[in-house]
PDB file of N, CA and C in Angstrom:
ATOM      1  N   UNK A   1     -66.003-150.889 312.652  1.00  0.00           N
ATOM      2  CA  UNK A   1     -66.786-151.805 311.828  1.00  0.00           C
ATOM      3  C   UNK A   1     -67.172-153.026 312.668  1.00  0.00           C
ATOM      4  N   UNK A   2     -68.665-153.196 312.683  1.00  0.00           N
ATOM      5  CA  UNK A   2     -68.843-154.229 313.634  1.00  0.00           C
ATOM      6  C   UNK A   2     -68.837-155.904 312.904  1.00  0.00           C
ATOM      7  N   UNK A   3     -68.125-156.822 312.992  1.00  0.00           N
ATOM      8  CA  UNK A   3     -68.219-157.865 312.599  1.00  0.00           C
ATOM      9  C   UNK A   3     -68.985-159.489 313.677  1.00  0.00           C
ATOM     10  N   UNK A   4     -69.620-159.656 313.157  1.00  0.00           N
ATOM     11  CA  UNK A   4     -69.915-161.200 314.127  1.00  0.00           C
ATOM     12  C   UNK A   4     -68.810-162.221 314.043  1.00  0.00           C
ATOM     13  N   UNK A   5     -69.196-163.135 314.819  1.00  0.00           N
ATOM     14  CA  UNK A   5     -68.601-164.296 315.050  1.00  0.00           C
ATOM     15  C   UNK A   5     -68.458-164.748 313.705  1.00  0.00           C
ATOM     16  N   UNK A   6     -69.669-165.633 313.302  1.00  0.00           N
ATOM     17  CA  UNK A   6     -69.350-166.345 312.219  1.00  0.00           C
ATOM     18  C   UNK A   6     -68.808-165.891 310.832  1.00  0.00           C
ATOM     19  N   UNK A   7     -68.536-164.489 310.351  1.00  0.00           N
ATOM     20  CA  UNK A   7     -67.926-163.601 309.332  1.00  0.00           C
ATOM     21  C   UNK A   7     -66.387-163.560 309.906  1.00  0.00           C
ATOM     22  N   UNK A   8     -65.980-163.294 310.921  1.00  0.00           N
ATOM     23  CA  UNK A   8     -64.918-163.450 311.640  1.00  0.00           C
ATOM     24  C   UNK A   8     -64.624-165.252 311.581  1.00  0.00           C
ATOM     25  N   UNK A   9     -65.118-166.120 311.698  1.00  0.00           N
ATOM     26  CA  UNK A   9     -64.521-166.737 311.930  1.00  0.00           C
ATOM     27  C   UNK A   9     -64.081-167.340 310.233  1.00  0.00           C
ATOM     28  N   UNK A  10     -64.798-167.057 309.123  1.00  0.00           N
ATOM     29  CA  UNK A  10     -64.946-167.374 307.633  1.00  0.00           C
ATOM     30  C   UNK A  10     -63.421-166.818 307.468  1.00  0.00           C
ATOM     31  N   UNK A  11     -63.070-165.499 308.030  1.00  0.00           N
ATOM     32  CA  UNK A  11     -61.959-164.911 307.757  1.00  0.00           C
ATOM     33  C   UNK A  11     -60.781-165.400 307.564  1.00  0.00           C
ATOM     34  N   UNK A  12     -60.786-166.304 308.799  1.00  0.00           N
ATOM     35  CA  UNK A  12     -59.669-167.020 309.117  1.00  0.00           C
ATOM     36  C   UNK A  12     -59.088-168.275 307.871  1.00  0.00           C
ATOM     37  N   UNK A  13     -58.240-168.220 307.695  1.00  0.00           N
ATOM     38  CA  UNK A  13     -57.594-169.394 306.896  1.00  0.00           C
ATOM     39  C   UNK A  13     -57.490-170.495 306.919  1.00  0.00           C
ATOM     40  N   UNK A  14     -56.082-171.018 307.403  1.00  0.00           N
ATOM     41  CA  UNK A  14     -56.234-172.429 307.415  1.00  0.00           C
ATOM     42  C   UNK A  14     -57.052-172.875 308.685  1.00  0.00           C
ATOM     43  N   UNK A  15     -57.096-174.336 308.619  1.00  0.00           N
ATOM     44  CA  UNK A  15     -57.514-175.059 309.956  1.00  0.00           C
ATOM     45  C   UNK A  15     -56.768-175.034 310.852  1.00  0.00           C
ATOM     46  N   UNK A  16     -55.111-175.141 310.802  1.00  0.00           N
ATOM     47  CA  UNK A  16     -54.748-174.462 312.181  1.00  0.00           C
ATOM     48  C   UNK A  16     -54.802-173.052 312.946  1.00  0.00           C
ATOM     49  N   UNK A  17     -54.783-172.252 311.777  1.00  0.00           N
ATOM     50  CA  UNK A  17     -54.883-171.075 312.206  1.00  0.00           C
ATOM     51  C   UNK A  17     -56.283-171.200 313.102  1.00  0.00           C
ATOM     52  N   UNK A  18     -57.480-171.780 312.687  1.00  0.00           N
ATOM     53  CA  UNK A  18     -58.751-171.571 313.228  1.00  0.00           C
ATOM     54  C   UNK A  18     -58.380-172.433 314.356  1.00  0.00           C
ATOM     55  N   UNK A  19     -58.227-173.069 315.041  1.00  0.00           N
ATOM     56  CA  UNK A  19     -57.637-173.785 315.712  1.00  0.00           C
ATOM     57  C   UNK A  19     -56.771-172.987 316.736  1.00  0.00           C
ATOM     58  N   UNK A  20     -55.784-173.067 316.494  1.00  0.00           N
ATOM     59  CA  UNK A  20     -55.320-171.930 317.069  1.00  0.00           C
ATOM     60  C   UNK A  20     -55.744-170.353 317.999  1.00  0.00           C
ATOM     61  N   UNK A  21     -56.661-170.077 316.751  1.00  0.00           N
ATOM     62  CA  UNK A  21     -57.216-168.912 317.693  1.00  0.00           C
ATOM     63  C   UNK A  21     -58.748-169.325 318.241  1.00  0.00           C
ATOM     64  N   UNK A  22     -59.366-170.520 318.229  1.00  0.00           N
ATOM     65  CA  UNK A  22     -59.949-171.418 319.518  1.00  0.00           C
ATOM     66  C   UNK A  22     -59.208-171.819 320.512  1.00  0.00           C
ATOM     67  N   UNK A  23     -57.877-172.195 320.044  1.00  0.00           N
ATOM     68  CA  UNK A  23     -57.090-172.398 321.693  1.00  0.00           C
ATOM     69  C   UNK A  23     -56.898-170.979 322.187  1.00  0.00           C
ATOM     70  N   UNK A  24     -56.851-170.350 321.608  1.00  0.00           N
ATOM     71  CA  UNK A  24     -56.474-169.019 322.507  1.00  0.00           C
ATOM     72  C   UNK A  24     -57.532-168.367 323.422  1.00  0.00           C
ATOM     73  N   UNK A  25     -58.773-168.763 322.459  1.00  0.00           N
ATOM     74  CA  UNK A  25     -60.227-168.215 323.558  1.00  0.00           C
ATOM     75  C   UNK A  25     -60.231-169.328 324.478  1.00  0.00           C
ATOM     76  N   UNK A  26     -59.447-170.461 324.399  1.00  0.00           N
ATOM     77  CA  UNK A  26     -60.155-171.551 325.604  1.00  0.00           C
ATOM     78  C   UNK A  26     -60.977-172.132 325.450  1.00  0.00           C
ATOM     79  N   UNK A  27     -61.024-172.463 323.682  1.00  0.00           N
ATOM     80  CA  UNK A  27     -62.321-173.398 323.689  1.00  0.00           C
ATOM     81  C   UNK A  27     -61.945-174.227 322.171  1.00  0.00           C
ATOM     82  N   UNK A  28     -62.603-175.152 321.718  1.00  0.00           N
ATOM     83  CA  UNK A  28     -62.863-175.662 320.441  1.00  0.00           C
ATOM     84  C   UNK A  28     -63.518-174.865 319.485  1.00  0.00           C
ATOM     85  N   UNK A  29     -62.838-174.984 318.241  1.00  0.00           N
ATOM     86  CA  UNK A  29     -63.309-174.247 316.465  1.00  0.00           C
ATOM     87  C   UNK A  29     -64.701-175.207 316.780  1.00  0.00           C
ATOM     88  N   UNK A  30     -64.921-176.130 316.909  1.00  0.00           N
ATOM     89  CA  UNK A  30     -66.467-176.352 316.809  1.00  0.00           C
ATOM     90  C   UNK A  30     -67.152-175.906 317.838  1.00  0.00           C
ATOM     91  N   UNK A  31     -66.796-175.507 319.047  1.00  0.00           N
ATOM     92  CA  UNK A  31     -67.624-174.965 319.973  1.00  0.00           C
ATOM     93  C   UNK A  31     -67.939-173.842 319.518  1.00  0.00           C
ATOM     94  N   UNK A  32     -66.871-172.886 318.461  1.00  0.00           N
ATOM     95  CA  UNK A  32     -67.026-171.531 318.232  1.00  0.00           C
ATOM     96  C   UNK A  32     -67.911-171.451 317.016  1.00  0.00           C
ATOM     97  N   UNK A  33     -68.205-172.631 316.331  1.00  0.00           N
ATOM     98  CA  UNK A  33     -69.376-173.219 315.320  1.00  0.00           C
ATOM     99  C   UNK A  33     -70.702-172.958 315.585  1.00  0.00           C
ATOM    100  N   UNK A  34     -70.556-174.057 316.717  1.00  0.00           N
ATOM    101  CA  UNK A  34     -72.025-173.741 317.325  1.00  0.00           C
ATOM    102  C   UNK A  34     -72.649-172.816 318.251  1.00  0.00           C
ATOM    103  N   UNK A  35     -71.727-171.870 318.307  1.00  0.00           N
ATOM    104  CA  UNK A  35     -72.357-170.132 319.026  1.00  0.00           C
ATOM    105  C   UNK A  35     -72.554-169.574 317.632  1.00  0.00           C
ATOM    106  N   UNK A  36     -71.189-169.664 316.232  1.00  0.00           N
ATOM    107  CA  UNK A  36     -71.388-168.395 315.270  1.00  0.00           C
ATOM    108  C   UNK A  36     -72.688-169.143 314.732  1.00  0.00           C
ATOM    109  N   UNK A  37     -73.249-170.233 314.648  1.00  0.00           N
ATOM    110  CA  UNK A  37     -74.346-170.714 314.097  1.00  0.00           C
ATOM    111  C   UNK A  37     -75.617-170.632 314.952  1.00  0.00           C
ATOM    112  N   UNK A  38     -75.445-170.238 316.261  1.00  0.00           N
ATOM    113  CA  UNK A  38     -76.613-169.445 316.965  1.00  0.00           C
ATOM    114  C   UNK A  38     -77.351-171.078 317.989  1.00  0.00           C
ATOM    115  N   UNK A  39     -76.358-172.293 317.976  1.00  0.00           N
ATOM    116  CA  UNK A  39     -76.893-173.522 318.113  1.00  0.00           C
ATOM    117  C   UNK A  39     -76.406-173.732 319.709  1.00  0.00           C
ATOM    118  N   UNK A  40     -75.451-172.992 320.022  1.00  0.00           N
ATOM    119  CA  UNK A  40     -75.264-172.951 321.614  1.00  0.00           C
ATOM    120  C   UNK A  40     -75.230-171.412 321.970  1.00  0.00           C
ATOM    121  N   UNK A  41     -75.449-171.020 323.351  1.00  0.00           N
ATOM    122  CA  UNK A  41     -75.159-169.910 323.516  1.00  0.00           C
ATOM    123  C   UNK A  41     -73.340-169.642 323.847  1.00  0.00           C
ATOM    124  N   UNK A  42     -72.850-168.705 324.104  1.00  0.00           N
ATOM    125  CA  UNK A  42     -71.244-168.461 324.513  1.00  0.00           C
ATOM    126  C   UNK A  42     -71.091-168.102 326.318  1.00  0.00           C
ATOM    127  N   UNK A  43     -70.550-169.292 326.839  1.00  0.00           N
ATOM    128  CA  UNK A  43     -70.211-168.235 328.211  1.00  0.00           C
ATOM    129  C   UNK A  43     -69.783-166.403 328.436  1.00  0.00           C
ATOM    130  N   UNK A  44     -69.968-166.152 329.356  1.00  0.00           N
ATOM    131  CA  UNK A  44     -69.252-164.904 329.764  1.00  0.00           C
ATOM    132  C   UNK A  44     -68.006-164.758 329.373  1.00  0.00           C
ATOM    133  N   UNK A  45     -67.063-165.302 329.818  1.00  0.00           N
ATOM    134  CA  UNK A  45     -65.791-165.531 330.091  1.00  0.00           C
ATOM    135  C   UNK A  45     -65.474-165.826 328.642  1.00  0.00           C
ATOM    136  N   UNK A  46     -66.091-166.808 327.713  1.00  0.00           N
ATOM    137  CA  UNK A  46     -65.814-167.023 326.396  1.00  0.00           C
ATOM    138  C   UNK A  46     -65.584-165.652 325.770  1.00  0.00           C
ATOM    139  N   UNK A  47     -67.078-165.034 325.904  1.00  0.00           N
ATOM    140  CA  UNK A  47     -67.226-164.157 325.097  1.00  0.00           C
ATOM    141  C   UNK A  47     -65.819-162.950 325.315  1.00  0.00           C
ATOM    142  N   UNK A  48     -65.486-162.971 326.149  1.00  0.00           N
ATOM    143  CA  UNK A  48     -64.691-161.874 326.772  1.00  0.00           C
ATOM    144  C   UNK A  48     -63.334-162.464 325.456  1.00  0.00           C
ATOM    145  N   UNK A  49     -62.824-163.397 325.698  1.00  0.00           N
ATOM    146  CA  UNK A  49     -61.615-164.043 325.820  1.00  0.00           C
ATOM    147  C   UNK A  49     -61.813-163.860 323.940  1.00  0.00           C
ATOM    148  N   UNK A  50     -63.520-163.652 323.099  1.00  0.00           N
ATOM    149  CA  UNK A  50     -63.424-163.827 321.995  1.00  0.00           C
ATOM    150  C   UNK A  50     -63.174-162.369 321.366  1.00  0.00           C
ATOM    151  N   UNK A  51     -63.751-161.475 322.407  1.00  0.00           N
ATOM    152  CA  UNK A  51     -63.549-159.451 322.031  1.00  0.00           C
ATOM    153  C   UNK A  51     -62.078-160.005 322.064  1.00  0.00           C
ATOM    154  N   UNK A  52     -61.621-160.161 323.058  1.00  0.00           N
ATOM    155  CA  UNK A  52     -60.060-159.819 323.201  1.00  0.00           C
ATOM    156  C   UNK A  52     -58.967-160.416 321.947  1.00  0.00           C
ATOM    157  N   UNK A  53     -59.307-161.575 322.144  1.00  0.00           N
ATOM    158  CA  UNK A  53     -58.605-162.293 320.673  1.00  0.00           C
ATOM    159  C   UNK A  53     -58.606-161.531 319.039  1.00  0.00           C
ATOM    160  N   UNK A  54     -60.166-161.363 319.068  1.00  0.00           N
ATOM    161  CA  UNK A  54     -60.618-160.310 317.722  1.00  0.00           C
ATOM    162  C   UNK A  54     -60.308-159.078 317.678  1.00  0.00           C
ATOM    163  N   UNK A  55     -59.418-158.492 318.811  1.00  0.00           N
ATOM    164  CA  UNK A  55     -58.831-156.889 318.689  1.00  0.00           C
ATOM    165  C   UNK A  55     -60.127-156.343 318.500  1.00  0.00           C
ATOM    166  N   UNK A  56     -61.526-156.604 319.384  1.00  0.00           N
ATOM    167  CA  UNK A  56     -62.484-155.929 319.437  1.00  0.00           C
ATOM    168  C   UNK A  56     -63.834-156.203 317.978  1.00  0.00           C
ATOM    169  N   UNK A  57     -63.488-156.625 316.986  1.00  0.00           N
ATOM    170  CA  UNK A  57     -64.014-157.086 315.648  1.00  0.00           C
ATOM    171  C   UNK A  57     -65.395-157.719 316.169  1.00  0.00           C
ATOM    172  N   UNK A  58     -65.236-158.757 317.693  1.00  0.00           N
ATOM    173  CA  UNK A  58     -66.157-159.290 317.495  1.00  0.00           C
ATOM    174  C   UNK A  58     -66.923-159.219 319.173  1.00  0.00           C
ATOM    175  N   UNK A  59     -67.582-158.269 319.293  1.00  0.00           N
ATOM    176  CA  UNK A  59     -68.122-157.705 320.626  1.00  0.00           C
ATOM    177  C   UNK A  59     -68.949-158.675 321.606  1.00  0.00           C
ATOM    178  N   UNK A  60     -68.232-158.403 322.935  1.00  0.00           N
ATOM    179  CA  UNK A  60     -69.390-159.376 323.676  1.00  0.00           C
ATOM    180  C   UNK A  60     -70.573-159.115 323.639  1.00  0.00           C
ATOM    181  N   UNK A  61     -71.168-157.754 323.730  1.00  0.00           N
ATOM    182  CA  UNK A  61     -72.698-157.494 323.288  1.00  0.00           C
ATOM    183  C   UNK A  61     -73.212-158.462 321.787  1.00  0.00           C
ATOM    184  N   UNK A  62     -72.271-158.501 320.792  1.00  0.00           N
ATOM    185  CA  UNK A  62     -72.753-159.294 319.385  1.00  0.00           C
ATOM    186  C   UNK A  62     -73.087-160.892 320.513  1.00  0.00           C
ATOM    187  N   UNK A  63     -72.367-161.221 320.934  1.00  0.00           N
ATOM    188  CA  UNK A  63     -72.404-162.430 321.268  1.00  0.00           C
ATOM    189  C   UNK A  63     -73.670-163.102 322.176  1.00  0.00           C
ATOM    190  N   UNK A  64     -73.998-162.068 323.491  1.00  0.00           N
ATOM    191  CA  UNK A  64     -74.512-162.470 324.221  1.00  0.00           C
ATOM    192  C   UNK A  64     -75.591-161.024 324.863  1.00  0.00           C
ATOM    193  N   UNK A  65     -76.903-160.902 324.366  1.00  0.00           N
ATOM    194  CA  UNK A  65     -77.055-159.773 323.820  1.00  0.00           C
ATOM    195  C   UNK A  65     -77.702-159.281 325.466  1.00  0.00           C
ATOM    196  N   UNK A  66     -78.172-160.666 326.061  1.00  0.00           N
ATOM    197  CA  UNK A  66     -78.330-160.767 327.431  1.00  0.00           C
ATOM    198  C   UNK A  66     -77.985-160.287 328.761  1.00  0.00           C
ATOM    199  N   UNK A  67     -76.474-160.044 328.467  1.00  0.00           N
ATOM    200  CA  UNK A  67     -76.097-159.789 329.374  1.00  0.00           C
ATOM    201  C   UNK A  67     -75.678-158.203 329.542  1.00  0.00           C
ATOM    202  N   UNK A  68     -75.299-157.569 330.739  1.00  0.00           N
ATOM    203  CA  UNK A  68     -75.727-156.010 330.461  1.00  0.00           C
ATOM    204  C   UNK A  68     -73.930-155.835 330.949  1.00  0.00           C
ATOM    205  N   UNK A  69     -73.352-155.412 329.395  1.00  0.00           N
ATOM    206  CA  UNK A  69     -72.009-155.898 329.250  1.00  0.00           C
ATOM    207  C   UNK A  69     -71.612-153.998 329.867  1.00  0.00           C
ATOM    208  N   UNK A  70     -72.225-153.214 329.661  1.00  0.00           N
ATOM    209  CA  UNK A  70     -71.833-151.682 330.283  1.00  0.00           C
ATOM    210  C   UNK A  70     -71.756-151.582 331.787  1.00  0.00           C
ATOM    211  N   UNK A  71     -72.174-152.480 332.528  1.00  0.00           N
ATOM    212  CA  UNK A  71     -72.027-152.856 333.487  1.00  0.00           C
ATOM    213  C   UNK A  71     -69.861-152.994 334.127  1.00  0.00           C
ATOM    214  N   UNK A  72     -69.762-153.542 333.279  1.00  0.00           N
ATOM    215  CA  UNK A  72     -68.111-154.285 333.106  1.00  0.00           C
ATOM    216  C   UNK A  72     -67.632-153.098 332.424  1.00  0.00           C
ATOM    217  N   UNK A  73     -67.903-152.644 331.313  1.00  0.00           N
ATOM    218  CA  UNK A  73     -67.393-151.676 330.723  1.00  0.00           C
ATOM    219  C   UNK A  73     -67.236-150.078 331.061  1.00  0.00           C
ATOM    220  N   UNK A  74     -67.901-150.027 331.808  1.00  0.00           N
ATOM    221  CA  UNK A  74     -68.185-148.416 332.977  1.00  0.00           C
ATOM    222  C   UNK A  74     -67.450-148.627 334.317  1.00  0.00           C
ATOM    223  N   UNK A  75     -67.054-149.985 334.416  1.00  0.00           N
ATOM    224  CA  UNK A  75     -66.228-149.769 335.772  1.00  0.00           C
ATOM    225  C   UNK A  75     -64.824-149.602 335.859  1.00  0.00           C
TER     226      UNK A  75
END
């Protein structure tokens, strides 16, 4: 089931919890605002750190549609 960022991030509960799993990608709940709201783009490295956190829910292709993520994924 493919989910985005910002449905994924609604998921989440409290404010620490959201918090929390922004510290874990390495970044700020409002930085992760303004990618699920389409108002910044997401680094590479973000995006990676955000598949991994989401047990896959939320794909670096969803994120960054730019980049040619089968590249990484075929090697």
């Amino acid at each position: 089931m493919k989910h985005d960022l910002n449905q994924f991030l609604k998921s989440l509960g409290s404010k620490p919890e959201k918090e929390d799993f922004a510290s874990r990608c390495n970044t700020t709940f409002k930085h992760l605002l303004n990618i699920a709201y389409g108002y910044k783009p997401a680094g590479e490295s973000l995006c990676i750190n955000i598949e991994r956190e989401t047990s896959g829910k939320v794909r670096c292709e969803s994120l960054r549609s730019d980049v040619d993520w089968s590249v990484l994924r075929n090697s």
